[in-house]
N, C-alpha and C. Protein backbone atom coordinates (compact mmCIF):
# COMPACT_ATOMS: atom_id res chain seq x y z
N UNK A 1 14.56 -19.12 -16.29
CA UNK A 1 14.66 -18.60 -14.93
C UNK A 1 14.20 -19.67 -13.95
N UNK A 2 15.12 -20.22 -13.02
CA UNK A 2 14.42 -20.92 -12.44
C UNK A 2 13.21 -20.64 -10.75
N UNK A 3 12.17 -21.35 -10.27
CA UNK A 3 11.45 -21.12 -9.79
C UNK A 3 11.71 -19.86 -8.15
N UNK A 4 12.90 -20.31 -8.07
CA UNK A 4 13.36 -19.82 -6.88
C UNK A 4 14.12 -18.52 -6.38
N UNK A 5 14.63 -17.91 -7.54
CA UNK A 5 15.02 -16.69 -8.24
C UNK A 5 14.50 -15.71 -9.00
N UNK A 6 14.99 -15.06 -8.89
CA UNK A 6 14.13 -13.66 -9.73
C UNK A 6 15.52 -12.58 -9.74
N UNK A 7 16.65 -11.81 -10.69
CA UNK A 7 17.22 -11.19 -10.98
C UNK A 7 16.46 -10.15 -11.47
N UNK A 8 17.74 -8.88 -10.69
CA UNK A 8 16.85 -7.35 -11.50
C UNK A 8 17.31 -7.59 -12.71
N UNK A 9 17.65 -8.25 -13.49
CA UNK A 9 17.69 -8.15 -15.00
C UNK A 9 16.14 -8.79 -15.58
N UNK A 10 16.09 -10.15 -14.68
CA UNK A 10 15.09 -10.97 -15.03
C UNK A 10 13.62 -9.69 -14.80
N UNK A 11 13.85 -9.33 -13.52
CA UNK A 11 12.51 -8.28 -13.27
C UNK A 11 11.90 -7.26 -14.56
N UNK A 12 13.69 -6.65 -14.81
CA UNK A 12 13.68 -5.80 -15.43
C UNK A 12 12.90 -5.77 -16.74
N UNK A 13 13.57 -6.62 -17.31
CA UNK A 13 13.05 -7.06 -18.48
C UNK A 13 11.45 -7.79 -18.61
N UNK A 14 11.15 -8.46 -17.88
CA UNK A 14 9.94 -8.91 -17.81
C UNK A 14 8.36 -7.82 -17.61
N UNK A 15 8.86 -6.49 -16.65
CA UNK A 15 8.03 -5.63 -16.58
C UNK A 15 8.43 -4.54 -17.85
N UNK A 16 9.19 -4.74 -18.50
CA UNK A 16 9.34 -3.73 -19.85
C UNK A 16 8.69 -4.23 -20.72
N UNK A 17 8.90 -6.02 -20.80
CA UNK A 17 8.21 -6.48 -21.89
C UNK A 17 6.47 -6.83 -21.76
N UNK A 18 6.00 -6.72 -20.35
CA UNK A 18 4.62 -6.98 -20.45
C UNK A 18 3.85 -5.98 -19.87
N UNK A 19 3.25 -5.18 -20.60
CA UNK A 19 2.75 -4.19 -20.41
C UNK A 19 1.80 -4.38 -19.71
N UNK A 20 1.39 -3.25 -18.77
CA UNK A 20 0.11 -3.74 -18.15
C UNK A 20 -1.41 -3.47 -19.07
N UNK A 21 -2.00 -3.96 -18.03
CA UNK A 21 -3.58 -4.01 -19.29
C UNK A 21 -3.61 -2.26 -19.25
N UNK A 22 -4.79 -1.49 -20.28
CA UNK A 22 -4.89 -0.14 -20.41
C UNK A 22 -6.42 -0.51 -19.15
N UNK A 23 -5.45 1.19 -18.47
CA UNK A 23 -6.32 1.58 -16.62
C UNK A 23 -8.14 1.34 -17.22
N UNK A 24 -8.58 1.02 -16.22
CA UNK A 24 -10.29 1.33 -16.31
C UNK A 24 -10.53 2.71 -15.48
N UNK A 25 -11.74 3.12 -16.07
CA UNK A 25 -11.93 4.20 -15.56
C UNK A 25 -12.48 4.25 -13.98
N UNK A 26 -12.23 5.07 -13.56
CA UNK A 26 -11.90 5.18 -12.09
C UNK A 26 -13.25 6.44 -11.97
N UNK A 27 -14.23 5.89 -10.58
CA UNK A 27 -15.04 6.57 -10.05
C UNK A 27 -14.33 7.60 -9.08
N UNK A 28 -13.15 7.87 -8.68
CA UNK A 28 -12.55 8.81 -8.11
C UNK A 28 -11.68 9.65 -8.41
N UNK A 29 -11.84 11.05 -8.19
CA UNK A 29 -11.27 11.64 -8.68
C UNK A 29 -9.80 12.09 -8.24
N UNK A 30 -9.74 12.02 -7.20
CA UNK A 30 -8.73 12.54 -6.22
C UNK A 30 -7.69 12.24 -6.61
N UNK A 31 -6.48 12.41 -6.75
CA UNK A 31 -4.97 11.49 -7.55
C UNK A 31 -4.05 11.67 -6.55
N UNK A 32 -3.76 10.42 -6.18
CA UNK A 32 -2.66 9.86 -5.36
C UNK A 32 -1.56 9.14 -6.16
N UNK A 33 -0.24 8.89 -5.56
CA UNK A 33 0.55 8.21 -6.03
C UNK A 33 1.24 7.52 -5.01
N UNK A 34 1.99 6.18 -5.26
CA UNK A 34 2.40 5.44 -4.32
C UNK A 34 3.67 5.25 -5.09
N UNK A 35 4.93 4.78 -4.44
CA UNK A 35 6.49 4.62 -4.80
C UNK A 35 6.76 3.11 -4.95
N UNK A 36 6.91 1.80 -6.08
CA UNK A 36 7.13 1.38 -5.40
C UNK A 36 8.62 0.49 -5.39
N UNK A 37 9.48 0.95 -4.30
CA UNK A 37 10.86 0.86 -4.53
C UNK A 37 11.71 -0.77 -4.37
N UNK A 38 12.05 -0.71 -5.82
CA UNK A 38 12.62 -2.06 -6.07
C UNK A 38 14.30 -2.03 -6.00
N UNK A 39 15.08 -2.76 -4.36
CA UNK A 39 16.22 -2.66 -3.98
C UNK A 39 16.86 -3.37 -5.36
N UNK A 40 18.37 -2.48 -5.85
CA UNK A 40 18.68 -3.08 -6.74
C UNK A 40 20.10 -4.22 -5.68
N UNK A 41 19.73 -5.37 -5.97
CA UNK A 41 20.48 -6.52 -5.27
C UNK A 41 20.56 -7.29 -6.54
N UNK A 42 21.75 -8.54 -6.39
CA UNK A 42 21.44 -9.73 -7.23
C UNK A 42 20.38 -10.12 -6.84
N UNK A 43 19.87 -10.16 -5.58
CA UNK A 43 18.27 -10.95 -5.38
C UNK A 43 17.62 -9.58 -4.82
N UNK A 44 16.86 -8.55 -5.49
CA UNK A 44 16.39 -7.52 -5.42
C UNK A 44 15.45 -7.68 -4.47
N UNK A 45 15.10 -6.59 -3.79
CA UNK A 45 14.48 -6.38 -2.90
C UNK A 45 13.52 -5.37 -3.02
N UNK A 46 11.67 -5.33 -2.11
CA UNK A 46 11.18 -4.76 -2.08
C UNK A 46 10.52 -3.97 -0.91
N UNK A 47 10.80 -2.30 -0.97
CA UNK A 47 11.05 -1.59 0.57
C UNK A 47 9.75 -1.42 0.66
N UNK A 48 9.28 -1.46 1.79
CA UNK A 48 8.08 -0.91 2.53
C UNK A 48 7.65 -0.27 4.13
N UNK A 49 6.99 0.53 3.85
CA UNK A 49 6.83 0.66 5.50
C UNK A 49 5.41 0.62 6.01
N UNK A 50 5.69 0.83 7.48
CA UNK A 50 4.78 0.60 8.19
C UNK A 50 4.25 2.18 8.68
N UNK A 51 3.01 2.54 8.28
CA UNK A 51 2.42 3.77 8.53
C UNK A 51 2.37 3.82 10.38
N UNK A 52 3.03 5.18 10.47
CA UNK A 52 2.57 5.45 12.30
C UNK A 52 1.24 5.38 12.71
N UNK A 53 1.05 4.73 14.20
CA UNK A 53 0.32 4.39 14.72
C UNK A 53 -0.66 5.87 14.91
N UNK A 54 0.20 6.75 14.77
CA UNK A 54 -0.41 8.29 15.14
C UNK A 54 -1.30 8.57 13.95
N UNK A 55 -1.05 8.02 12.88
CA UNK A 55 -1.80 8.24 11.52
C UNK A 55 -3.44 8.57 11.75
N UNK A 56 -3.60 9.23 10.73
CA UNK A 56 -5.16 9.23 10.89
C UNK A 56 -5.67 8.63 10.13
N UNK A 57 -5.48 8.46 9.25
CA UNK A 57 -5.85 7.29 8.30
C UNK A 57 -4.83 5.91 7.92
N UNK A 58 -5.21 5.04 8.36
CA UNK A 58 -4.51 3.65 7.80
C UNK A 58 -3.25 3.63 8.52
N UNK A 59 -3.25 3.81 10.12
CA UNK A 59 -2.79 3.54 11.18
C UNK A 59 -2.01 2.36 11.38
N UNK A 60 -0.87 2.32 11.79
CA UNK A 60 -0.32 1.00 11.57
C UNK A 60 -0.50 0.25 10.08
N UNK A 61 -0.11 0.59 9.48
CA UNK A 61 -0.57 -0.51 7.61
C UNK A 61 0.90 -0.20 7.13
N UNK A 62 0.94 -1.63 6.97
CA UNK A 62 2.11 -1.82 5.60
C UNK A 62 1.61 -1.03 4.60
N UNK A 63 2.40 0.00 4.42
CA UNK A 63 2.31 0.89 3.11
C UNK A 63 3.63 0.85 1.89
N UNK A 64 3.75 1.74 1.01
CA UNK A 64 4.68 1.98 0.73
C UNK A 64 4.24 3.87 0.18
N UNK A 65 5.86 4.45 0.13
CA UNK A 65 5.69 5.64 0.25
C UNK A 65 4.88 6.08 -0.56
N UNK A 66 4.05 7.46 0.01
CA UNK A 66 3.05 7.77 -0.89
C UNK A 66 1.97 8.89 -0.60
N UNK A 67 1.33 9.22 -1.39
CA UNK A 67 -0.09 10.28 -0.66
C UNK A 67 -0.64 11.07 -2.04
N UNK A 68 -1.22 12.09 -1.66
CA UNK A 68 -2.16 12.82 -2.31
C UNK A 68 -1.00 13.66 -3.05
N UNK A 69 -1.53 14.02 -4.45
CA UNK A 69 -0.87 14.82 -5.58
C UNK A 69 -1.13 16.28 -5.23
N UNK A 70 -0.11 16.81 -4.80
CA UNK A 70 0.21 18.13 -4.25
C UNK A 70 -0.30 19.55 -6.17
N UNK A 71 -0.64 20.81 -5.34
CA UNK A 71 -0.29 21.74 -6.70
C UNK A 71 0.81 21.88 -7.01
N UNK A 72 2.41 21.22 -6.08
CA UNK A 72 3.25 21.79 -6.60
C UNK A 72 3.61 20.52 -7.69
N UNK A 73 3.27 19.25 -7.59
CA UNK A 73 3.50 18.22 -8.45
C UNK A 73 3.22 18.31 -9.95
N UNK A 74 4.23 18.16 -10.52
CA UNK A 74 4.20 18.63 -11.43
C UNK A 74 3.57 16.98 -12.66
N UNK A 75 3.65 16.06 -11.69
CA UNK A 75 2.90 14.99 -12.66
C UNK A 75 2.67 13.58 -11.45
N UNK A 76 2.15 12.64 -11.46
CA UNK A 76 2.50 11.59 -10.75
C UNK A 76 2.99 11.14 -10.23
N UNK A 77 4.15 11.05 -11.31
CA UNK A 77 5.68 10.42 -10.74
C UNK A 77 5.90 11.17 -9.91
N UNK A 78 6.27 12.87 -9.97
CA UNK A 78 6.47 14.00 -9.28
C UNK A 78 6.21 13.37 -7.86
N UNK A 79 4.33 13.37 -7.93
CA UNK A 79 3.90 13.18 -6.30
C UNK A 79 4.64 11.83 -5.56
N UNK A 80 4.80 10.75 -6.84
CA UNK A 80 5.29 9.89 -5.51
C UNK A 80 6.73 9.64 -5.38
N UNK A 81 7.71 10.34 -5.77
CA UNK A 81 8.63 10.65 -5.30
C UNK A 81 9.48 11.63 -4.52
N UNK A 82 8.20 12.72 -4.44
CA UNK A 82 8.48 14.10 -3.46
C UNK A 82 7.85 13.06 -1.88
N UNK A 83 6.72 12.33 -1.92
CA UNK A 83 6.55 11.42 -1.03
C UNK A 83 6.93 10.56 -0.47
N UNK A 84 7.77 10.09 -1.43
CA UNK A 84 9.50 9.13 -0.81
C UNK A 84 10.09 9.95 0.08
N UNK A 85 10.73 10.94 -0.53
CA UNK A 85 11.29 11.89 0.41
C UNK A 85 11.27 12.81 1.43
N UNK A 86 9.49 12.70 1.62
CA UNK A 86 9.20 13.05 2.62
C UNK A 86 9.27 12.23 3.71
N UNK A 87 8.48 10.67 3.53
CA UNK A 87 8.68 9.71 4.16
C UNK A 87 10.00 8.97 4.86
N UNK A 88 10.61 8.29 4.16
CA UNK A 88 11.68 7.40 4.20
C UNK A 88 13.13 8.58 3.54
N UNK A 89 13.09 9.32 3.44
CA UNK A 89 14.71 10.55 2.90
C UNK A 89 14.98 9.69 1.28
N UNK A 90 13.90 8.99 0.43
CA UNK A 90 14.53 8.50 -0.63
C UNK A 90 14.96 9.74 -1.62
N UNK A 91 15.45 10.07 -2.33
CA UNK A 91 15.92 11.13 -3.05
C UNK A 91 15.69 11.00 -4.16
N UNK A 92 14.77 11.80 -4.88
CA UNK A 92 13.84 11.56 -5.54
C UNK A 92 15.33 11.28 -7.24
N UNK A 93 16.78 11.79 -6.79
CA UNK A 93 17.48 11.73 -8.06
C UNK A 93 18.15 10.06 -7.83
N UNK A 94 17.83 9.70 -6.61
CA UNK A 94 18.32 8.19 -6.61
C UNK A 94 17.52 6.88 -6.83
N UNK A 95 16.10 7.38 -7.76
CA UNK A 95 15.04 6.47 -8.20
C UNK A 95 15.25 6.51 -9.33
N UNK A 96 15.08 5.71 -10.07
CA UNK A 96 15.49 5.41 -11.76
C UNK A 96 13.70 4.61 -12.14
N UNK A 97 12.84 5.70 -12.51
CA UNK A 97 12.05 5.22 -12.31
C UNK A 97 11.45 4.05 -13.93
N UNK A 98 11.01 3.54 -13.80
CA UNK A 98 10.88 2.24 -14.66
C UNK A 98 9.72 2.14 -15.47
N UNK A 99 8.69 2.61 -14.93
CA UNK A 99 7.09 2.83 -15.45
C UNK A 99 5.92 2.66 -13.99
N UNK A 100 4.79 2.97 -14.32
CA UNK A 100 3.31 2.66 -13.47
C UNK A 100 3.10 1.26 -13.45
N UNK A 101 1.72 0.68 -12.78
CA UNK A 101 1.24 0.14 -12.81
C UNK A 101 -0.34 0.71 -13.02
N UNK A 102 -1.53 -0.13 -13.73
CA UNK A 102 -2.31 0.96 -14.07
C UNK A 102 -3.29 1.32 -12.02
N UNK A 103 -3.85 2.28 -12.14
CA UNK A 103 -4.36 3.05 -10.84
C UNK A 103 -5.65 2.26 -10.10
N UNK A 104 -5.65 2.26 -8.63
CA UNK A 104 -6.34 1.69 -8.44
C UNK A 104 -6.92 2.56 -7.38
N UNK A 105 -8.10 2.40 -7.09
CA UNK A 105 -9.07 3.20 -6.53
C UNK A 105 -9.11 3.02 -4.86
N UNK A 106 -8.47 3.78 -3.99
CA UNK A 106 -8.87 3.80 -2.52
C UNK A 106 -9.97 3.72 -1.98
N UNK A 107 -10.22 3.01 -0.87
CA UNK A 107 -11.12 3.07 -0.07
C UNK A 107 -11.70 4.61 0.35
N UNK A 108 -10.32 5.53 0.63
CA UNK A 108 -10.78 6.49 1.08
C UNK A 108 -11.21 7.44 -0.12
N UNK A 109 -11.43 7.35 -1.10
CA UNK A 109 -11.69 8.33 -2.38
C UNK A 109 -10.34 8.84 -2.81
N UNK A 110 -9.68 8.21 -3.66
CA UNK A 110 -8.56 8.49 -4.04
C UNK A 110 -8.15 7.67 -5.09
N UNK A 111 -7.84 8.04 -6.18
CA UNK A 111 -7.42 6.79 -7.33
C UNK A 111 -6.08 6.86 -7.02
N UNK A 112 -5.32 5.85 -6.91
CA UNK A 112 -3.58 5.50 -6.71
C UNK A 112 -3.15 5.16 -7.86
N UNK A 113 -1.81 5.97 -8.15
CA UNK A 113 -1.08 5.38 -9.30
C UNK A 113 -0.02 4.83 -9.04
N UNK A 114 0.36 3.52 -8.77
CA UNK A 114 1.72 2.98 -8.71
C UNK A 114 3.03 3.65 -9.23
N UNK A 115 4.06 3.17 -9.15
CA UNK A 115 5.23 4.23 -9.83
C UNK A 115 5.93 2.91 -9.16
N UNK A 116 6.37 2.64 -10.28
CA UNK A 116 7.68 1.15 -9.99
C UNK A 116 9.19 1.94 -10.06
N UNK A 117 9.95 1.99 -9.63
CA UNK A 117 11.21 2.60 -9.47
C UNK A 117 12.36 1.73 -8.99
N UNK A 118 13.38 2.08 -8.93
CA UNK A 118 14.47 0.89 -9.15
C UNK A 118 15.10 2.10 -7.80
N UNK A 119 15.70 1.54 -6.99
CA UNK A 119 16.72 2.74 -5.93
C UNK A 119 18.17 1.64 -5.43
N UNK A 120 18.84 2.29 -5.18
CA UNK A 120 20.51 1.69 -4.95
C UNK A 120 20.16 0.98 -3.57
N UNK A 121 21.33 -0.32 -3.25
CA UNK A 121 21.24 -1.00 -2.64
C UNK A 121 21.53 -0.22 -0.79
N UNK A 122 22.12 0.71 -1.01
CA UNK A 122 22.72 1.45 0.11
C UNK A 122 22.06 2.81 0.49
N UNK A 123 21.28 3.12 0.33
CA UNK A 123 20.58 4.29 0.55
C UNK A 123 20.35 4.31 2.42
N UNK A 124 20.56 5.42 3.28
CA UNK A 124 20.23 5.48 4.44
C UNK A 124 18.82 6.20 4.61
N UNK A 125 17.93 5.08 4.74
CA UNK A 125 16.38 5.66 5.04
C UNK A 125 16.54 6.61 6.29
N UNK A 126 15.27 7.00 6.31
CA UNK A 126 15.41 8.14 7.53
C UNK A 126 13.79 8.35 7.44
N UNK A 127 13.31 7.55 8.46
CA UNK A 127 11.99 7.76 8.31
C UNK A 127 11.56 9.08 9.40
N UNK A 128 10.42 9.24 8.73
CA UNK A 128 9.49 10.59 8.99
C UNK A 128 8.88 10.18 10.39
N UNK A 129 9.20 10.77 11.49
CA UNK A 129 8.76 10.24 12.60
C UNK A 129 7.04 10.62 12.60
N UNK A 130 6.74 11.42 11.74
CA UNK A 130 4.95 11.64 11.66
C UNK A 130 4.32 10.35 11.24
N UNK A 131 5.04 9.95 10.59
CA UNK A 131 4.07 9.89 9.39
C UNK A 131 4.40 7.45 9.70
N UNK A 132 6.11 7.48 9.99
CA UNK A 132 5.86 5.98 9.03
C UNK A 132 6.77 5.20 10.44
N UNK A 133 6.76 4.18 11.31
CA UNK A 133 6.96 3.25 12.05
C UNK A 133 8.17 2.80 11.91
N UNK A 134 8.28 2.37 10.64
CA UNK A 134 9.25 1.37 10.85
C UNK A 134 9.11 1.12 9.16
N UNK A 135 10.47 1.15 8.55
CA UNK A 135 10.86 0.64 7.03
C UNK A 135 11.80 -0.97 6.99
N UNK A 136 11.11 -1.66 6.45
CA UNK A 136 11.91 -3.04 6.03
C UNK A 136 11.70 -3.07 4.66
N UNK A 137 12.70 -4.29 4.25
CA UNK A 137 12.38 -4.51 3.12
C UNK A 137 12.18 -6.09 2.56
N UNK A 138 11.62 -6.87 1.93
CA UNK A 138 11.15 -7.78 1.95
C UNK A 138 11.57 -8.43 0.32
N UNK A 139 12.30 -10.01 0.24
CA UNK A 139 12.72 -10.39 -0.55
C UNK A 139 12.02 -10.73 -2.63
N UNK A 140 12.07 -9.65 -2.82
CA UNK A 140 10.88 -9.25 -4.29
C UNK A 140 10.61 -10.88 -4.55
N UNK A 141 10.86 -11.40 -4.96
CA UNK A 141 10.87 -12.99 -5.09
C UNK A 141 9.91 -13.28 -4.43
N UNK A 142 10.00 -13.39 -3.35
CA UNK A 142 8.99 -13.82 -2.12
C UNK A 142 7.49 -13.13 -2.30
N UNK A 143 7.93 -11.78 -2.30
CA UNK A 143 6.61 -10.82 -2.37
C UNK A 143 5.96 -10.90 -3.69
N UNK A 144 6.35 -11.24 -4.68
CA UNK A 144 5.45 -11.47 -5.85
C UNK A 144 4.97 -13.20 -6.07
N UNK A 145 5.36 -13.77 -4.91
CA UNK A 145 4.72 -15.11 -4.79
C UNK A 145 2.92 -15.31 -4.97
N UNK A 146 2.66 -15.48 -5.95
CA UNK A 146 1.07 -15.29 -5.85
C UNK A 146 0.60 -16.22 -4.53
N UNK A 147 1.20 -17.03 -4.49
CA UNK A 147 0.41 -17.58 -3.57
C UNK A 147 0.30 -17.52 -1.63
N UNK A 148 1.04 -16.28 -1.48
CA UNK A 148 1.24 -15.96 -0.47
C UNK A 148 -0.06 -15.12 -0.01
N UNK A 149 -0.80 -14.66 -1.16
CA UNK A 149 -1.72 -13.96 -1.31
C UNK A 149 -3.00 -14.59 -1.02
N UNK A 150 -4.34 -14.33 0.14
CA UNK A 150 -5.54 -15.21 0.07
C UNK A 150 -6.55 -14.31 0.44
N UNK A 151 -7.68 -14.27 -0.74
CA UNK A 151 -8.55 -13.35 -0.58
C UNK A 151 -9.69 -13.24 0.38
N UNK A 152 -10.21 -12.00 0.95
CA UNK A 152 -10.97 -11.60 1.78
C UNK A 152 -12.08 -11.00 1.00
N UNK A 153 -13.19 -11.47 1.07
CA UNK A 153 -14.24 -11.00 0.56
C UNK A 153 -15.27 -10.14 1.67
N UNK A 154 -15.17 -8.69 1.52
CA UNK A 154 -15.97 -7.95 2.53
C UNK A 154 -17.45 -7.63 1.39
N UNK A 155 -18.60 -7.17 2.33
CA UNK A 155 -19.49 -6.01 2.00
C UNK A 155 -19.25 -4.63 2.69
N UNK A 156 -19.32 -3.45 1.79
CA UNK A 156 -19.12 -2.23 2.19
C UNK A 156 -20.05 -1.65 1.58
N UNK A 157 -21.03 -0.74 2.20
CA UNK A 157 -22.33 0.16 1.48
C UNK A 157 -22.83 -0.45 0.24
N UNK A 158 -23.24 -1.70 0.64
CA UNK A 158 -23.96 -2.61 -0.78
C UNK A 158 -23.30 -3.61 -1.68
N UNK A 159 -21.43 -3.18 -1.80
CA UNK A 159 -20.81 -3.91 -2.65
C UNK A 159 -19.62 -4.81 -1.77
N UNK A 160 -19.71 -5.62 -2.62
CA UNK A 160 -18.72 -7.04 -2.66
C UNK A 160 -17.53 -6.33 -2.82
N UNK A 161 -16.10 -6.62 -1.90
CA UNK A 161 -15.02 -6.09 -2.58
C UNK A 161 -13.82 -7.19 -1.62
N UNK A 162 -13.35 -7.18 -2.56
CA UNK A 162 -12.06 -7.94 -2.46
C UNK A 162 -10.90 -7.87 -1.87
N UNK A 163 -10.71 -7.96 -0.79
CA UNK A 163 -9.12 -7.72 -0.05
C UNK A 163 -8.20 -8.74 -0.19
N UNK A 164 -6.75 -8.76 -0.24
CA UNK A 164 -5.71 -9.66 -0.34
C UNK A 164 -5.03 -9.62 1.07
N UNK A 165 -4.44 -10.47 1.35
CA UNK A 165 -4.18 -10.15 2.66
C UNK A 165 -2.89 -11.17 2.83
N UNK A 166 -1.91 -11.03 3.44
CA UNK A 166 -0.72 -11.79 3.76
C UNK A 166 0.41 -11.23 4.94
N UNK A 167 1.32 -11.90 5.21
CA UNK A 167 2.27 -11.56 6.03
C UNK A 167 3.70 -11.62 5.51
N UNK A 168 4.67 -10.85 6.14
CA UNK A 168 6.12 -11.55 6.10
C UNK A 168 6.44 -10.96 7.00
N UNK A 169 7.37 -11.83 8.36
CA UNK A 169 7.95 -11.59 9.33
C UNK A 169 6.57 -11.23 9.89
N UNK A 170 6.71 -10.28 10.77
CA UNK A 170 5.61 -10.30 11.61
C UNK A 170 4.55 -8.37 11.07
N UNK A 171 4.71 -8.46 10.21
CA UNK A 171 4.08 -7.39 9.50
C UNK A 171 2.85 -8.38 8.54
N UNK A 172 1.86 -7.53 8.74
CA UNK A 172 0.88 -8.13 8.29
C UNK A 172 0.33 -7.17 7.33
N UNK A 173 0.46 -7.93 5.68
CA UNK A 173 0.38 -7.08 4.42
C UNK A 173 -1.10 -7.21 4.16
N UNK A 174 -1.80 -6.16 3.38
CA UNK A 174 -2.78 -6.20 3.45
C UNK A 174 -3.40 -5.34 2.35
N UNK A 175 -4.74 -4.91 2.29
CA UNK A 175 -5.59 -3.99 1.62
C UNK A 175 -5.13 -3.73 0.10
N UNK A 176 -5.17 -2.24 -0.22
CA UNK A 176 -4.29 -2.07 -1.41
C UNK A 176 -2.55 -2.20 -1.13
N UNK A 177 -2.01 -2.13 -0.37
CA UNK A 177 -0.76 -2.87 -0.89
C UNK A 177 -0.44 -4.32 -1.46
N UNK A 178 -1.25 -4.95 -0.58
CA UNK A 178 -0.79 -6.32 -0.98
C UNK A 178 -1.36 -6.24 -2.23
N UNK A 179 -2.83 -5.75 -2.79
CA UNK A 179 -3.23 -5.38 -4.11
C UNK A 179 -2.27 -5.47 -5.27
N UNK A 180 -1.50 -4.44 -4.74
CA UNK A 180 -0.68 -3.53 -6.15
C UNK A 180 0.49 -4.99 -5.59
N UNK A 181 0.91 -5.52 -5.14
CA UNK A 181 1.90 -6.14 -5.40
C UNK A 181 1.44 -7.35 -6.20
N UNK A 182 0.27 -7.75 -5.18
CA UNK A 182 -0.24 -8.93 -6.21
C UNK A 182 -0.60 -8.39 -7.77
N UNK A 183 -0.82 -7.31 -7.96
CA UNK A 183 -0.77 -7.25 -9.62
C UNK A 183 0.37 -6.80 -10.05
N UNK A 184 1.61 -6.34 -9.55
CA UNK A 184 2.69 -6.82 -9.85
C UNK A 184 3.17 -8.01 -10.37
N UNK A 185 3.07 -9.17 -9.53
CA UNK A 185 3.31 -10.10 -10.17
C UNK A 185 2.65 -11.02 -11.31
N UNK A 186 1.16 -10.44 -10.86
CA UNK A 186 0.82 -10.91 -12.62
C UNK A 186 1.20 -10.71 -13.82
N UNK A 187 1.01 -9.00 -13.45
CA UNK A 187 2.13 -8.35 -14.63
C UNK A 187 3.34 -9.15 -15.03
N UNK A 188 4.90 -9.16 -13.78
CA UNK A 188 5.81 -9.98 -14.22
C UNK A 188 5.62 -11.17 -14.36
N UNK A 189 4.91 -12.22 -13.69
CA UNK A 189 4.58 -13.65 -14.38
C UNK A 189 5.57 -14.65 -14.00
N UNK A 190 5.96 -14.68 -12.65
CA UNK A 190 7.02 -15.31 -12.32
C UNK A 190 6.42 -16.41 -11.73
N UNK A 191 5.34 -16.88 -11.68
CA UNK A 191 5.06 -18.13 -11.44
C UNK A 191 3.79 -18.53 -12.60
N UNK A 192 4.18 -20.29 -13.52
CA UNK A 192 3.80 -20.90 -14.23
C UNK A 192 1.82 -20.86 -13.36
């Protein structure tokens, strides 16, 4: 594969064959799930949006679709694809979903479970005027560039914690998203 490319075959195969590490246990209980939708293109693409400014939590933030695990959810995946479709109109029968990534723990008390999903190149988003700003999508290649990634070291109530932080175009990626992408690409391993 060379450095500059990345095919959904190449993706494909690379996140089937490298499993992620087994989850650590998580001080939170709360279960969230996040979507995260991989455009199927020859040079695949990865959708995201920008949370409304009206938000009450995480106001303006590059997100991707997502939230708290409802009683009617019937599993994970469930929550973050009834959350696609609340968000952005993704349809939860036009995700071909692929596997997790293992869960990572919110700021706000919430453990997140990734959900990697594959969705068609033509889908008409329709974002949730509550809830999400503005949907782009950003070249997967690019976004699993580790090195686009440069860490922020905060203190919060005693502990050291780690933020990633980056841009593309004029959206500024950040917190746990840029997180889960940057361990995306460790997972796939597209740079030596």
């Amino acid at each position: 594969m060379s450095g500059s490319s990345l095919s959904m075959n190449d993706f494909l195969s690379r996140f089937q064959l490298l499993q992620p590490p087994v989850p650590r246990v998580s001080g939170n209980k709360r279960q969230a799930a996040v979507l995260i939708p991989i455009v199927r293109r020859p040079q695949p693409g990865l959708l995201l949006t920008q949370r409304s400014a009206l938000m009450r939590k995480h106001a303006g933030q590059v997100a991707f679709p997502g939230g708290a695990v409802d009683d009617t959810d019937e599993s994970l995946i469930a929550a973050a694809l009834r959350e696609a479709w609340e968000e952005v109109a993704i349809s939860p029968d036009s995700v071909e979903v692929i596997g997790t990534l293992p869960p990572v723990d919110s700021v706000t008390g919430f453990q997140v479970t990734p959900v990697v999903g594959i969705i068609p190149p033509n889908l008409p988003y329709q974002a949730s005027e509550d809830e999400v700003a503005a949907v782009f999508e950003m070249p997967l290649m690019e976004a699993l560039t580790l090195g686009r990634y440069h860490p922020l070291d905060i203190h919060r109530r005693g502990n050291a914690h780690r933020v990633w932080l980056s841009w593309y175009q004029h959206y500024f990626v950040w917190g746990m998203t840029a997180g889960i992408i940057r361990e995306l690409a460790l997972q796939i391993g597209v740079e030596p």
